[in-house]
PDB file of N, CA and C in Angstrom:
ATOM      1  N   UNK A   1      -4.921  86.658 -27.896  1.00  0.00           N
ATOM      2  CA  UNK A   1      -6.082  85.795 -27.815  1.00  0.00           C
ATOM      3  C   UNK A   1      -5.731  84.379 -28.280  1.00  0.00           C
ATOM      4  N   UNK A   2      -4.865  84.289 -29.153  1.00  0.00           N
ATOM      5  CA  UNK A   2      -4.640  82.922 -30.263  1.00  0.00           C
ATOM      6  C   UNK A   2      -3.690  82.272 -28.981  1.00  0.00           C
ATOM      7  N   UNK A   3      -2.675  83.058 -28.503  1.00  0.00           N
ATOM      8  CA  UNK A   3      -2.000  82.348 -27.226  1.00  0.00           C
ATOM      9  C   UNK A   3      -2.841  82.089 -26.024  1.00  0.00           C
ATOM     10  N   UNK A   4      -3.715  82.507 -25.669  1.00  0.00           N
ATOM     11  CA  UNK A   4      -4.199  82.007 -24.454  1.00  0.00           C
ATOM     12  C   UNK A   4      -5.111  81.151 -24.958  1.00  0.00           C
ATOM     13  N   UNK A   5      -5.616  80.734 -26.492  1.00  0.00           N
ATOM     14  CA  UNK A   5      -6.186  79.686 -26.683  1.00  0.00           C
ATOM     15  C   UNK A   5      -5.461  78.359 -26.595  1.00  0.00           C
ATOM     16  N   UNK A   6      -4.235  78.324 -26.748  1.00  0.00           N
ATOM     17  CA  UNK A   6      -3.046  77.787 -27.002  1.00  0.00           C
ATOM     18  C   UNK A   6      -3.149  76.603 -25.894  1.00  0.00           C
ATOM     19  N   UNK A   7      -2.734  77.976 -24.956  1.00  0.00           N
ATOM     20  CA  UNK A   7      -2.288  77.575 -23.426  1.00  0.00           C
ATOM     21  C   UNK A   7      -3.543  76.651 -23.173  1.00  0.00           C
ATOM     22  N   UNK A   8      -4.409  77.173 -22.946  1.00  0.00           N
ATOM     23  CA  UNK A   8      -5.962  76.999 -22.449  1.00  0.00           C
ATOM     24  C   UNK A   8      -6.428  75.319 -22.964  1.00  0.00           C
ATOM     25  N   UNK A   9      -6.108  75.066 -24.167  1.00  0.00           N
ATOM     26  CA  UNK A   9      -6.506  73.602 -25.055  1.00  0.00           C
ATOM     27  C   UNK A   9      -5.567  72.738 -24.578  1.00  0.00           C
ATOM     28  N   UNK A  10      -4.340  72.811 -24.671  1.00  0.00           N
ATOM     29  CA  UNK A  10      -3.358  72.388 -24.583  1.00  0.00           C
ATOM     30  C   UNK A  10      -1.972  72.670 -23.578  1.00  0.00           C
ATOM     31  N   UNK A  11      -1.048  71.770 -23.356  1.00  0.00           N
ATOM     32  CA  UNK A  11       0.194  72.646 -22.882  1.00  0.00           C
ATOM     33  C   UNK A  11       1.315  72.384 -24.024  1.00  0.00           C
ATOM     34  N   UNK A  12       1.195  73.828 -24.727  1.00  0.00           N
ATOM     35  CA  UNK A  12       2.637  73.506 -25.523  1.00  0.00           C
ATOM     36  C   UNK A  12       3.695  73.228 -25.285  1.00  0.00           C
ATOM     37  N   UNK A  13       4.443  72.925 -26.657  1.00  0.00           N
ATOM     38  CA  UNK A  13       5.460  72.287 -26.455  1.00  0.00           C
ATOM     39  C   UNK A  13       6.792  73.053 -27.331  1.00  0.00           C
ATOM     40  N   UNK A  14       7.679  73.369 -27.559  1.00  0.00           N
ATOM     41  CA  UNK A  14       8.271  74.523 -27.785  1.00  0.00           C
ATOM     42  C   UNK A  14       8.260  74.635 -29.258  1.00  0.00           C
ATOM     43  N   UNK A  15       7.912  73.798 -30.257  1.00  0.00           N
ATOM     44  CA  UNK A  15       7.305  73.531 -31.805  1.00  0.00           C
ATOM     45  C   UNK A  15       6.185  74.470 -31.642  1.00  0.00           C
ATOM     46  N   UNK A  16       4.999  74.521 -30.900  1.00  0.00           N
ATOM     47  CA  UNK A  16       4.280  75.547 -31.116  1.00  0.00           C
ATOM     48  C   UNK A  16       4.552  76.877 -30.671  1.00  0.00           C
ATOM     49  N   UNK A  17       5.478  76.845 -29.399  1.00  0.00           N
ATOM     50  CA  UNK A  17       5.557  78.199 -29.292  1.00  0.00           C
ATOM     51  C   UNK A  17       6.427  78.964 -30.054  1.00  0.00           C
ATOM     52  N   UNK A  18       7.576  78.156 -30.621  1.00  0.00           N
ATOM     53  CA  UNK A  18       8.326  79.387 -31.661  1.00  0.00           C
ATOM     54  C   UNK A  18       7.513  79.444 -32.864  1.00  0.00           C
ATOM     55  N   UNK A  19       6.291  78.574 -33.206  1.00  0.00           N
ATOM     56  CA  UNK A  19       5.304  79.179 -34.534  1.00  0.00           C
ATOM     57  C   UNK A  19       4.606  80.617 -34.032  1.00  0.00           C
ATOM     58  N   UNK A  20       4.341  80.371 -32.619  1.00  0.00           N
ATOM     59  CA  UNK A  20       3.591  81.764 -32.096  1.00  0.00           C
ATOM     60  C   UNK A  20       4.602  82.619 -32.213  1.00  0.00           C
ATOM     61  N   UNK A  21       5.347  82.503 -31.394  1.00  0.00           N
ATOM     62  CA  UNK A  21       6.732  83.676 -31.353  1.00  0.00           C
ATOM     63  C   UNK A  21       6.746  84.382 -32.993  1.00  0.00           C
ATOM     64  N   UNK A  22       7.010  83.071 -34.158  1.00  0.00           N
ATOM     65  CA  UNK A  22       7.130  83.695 -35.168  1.00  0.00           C
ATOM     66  C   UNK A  22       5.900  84.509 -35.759  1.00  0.00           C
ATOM     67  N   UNK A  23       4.689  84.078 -35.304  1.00  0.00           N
ATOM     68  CA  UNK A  23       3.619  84.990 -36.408  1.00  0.00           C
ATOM     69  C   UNK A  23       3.455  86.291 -35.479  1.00  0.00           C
ATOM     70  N   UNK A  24       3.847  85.999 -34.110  1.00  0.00           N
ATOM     71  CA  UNK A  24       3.444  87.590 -33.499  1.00  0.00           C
ATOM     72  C   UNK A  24       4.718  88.644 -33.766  1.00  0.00           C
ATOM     73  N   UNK A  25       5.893  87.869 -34.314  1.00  0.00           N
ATOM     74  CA  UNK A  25       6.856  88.837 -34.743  1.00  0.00           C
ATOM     75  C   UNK A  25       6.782  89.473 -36.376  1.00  0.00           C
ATOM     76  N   UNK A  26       5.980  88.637 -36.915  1.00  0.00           N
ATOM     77  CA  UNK A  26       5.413  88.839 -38.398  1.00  0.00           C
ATOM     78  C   UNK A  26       4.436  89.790 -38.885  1.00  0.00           C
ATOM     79  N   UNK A  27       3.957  89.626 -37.085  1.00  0.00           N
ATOM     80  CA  UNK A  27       2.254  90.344 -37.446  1.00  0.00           C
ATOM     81  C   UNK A  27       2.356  91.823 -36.874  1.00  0.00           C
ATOM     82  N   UNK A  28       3.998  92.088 -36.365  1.00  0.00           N
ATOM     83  CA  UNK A  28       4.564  93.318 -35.229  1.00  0.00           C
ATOM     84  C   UNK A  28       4.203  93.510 -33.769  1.00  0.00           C
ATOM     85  N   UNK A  29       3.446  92.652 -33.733  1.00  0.00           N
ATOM     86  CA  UNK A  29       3.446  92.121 -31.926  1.00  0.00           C
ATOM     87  C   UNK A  29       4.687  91.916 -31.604  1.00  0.00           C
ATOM     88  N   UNK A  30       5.544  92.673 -31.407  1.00  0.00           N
ATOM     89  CA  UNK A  30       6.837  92.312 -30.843  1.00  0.00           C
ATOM     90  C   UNK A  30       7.330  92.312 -29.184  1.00  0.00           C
ATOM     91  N   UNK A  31       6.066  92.781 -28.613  1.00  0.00           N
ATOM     92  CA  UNK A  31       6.221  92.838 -27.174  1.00  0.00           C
ATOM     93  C   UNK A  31       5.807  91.278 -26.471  1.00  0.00           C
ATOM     94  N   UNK A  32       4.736  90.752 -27.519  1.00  0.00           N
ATOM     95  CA  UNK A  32       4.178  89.580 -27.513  1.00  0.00           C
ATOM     96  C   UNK A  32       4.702  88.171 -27.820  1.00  0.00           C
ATOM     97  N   UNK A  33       5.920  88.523 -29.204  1.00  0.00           N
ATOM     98  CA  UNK A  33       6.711  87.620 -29.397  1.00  0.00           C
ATOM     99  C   UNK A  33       7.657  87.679 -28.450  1.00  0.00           C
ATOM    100  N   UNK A  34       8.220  88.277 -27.686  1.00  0.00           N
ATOM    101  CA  UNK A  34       9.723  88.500 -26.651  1.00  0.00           C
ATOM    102  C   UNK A  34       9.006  87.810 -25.872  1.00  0.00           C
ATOM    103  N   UNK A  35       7.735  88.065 -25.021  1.00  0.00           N
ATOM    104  CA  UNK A  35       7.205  87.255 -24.079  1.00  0.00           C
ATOM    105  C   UNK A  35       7.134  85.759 -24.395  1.00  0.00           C
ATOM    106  N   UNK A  36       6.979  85.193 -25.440  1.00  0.00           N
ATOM    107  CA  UNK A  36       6.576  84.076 -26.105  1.00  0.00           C
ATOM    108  C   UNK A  36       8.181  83.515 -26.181  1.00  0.00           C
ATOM    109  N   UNK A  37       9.204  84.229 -26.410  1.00  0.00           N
ATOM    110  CA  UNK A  37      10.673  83.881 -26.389  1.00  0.00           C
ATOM    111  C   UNK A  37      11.251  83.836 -25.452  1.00  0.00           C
ATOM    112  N   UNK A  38      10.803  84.305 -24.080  1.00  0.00           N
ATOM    113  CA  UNK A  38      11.126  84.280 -22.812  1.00  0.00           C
ATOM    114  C   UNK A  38      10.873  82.899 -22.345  1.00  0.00           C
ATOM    115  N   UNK A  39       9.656  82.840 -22.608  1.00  0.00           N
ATOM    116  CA  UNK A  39       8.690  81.338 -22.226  1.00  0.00           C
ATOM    117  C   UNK A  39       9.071  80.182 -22.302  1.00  0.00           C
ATOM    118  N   UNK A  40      10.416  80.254 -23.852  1.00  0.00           N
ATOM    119  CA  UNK A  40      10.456  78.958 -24.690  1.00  0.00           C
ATOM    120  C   UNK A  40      11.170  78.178 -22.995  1.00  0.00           C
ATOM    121  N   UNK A  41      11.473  76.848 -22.816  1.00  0.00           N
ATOM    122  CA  UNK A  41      11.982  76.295 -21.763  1.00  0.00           C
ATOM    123  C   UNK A  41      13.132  75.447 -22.857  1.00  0.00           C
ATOM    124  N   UNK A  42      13.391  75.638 -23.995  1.00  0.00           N
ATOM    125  CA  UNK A  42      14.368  75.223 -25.036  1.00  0.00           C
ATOM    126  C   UNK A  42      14.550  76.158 -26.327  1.00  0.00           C
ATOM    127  N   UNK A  43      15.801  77.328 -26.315  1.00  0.00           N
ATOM    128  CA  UNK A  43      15.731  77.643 -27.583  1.00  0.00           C
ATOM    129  C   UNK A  43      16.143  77.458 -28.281  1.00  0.00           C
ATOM    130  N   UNK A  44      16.000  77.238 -29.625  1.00  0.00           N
ATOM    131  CA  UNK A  44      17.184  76.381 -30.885  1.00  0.00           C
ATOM    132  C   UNK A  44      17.170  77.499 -32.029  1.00  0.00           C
ATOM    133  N   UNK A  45      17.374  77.107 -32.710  1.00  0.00           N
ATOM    134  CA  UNK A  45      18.279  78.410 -33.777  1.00  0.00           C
ATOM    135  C   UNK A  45      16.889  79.226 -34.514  1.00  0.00           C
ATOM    136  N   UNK A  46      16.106  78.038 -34.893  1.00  0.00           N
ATOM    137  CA  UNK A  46      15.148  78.845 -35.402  1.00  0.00           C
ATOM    138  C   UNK A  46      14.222  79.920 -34.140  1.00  0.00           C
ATOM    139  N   UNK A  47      13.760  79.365 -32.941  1.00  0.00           N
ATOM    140  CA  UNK A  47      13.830  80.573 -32.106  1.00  0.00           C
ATOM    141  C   UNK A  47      14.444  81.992 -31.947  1.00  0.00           C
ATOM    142  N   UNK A  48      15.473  81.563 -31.821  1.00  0.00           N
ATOM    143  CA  UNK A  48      16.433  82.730 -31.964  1.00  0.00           C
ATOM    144  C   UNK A  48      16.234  83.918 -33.168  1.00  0.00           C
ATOM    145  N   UNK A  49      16.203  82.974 -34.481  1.00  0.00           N
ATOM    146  CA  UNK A  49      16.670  83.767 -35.594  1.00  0.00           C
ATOM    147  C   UNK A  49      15.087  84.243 -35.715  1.00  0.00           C
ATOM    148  N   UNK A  50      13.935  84.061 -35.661  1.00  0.00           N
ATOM    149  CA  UNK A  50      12.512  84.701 -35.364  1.00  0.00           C
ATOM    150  C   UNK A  50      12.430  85.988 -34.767  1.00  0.00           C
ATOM    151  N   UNK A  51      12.877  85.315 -33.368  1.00  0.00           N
ATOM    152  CA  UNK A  51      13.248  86.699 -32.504  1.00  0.00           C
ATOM    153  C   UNK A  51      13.968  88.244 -33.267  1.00  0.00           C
ATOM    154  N   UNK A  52      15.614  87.444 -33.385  1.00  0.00           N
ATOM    155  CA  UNK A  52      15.875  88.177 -33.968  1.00  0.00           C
ATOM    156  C   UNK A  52      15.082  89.242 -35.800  1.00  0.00           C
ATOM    157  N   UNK A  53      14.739  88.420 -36.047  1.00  0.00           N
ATOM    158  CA  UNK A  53      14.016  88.899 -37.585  1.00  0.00           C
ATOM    159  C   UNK A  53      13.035  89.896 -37.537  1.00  0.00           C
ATOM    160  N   UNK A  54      12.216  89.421 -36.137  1.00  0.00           N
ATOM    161  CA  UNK A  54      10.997  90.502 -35.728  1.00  0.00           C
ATOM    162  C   UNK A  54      11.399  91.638 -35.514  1.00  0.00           C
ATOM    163  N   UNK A  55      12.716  91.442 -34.691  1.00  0.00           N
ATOM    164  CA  UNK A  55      12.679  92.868 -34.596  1.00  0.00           C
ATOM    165  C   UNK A  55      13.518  94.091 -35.589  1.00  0.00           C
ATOM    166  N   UNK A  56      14.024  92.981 -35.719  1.00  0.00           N
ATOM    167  CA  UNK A  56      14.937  94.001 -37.478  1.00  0.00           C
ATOM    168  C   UNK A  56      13.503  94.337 -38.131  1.00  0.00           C
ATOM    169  N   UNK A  57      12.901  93.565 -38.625  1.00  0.00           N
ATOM    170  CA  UNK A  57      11.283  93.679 -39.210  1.00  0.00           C
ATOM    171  C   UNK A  57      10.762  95.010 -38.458  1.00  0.00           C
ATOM    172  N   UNK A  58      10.836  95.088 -37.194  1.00  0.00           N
ATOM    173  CA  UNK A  58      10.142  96.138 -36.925  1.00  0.00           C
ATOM    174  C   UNK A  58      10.769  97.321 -36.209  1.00  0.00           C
ATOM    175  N   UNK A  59      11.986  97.299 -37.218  1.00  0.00           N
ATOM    176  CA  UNK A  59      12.716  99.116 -36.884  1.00  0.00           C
ATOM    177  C   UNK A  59      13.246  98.730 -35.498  1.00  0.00           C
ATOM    178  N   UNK A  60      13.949  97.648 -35.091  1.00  0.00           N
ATOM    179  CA  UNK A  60      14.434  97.463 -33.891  1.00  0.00           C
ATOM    180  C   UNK A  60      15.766  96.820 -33.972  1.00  0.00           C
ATOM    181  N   UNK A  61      16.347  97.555 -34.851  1.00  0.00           N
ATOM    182  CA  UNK A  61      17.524  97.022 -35.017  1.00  0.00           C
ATOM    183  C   UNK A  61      18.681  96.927 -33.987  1.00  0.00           C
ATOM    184  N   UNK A  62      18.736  97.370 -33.178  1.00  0.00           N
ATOM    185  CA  UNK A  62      19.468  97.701 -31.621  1.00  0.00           C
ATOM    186  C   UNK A  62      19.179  96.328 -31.069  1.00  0.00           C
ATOM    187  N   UNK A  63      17.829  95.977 -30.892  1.00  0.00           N
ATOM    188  CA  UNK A  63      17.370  95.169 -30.062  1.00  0.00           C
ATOM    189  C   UNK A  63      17.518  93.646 -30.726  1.00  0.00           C
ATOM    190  N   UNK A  64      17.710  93.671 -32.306  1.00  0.00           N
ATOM    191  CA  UNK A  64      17.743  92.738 -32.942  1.00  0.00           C
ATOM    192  C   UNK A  64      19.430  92.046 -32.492  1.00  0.00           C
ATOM    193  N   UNK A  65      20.212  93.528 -32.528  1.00  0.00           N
ATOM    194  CA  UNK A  65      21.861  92.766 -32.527  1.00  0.00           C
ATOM    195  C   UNK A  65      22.369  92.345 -31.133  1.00  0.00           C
ATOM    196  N   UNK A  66      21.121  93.371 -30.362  1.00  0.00           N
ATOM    197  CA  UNK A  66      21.774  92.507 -28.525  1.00  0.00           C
ATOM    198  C   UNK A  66      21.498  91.074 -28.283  1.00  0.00           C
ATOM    199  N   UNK A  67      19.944  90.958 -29.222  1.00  0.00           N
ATOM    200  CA  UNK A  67      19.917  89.511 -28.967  1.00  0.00           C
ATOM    201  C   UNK A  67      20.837  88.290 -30.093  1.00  0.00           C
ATOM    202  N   UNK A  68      21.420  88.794 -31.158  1.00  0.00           N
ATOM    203  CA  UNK A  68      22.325  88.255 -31.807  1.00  0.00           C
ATOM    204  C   UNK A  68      23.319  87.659 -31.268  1.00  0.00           C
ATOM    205  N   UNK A  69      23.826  88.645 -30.651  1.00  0.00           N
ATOM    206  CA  UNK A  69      25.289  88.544 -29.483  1.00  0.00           C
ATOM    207  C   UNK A  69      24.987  88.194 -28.149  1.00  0.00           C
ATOM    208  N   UNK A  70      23.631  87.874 -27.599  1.00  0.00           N
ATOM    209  CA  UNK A  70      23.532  86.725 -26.101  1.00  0.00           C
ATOM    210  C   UNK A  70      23.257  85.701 -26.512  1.00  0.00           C
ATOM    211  N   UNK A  71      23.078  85.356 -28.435  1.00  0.00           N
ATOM    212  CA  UNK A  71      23.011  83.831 -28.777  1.00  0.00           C
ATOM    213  C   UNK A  71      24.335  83.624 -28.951  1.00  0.00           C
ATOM    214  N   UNK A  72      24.922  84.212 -29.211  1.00  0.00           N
ATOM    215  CA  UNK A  72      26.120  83.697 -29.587  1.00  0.00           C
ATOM    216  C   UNK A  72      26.996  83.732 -28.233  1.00  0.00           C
ATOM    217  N   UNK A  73      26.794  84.917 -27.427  1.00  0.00           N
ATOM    218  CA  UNK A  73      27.511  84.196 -25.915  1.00  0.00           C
ATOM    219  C   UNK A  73      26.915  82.805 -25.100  1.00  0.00           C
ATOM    220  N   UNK A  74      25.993  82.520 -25.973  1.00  0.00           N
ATOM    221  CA  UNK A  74      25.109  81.353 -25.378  1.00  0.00           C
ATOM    222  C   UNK A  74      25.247  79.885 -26.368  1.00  0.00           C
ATOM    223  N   UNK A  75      26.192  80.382 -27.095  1.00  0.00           N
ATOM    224  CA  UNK A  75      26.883  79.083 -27.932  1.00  0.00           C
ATOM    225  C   UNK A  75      26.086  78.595 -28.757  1.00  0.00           C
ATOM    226  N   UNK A  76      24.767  78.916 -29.335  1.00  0.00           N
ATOM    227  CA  UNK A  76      23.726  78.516 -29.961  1.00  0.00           C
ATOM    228  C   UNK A  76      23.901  78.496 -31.733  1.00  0.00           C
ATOM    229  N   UNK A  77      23.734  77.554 -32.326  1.00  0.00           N
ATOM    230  CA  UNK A  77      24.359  77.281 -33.494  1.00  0.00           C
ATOM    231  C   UNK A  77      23.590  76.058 -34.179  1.00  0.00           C
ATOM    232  N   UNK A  78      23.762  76.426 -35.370  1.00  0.00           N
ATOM    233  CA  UNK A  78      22.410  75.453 -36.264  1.00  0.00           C
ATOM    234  C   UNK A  78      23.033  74.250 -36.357  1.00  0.00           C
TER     235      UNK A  78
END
């Protein structure tokens, strides 16, 4: 709901969407944050490391280290 208010007011800009990404990975919406990480059209480290956190956070540790290792085949670095 908080994202399609988002969208709806405004067109974000990738500052708000990795805050979304991060509270829906906080809040265990994790199907919601991946969508929201798909979306970004720029990802930078803190993206990434959200992503990644949510899902270690939520017993997804598999899913946490595949995306570890396509940032890092993707050269992405603070």
């Amino acid at each position: 709901k908080i994202h399609c208010q988002i969208v709806k007011v405004a067109s974000p800009d990738n500052i708000v969407l990795t805050g979304l990404l991060d509270m829906y990975a906080k809040c265990g919406e994790i199907k919601s944050a991946h969508r929201v990480f798909e979306e970004l059209t720029l990802r930078n480290v803190v993206s990434w490391t959200s992503m990644i956190a949510g899902y270690v956070k939520n017993d997804l540790q598999g899913e946490g280290l595949a995306l570890f290792n396509r940032m890092r085949e993707e050269s992405v670095s603070g």
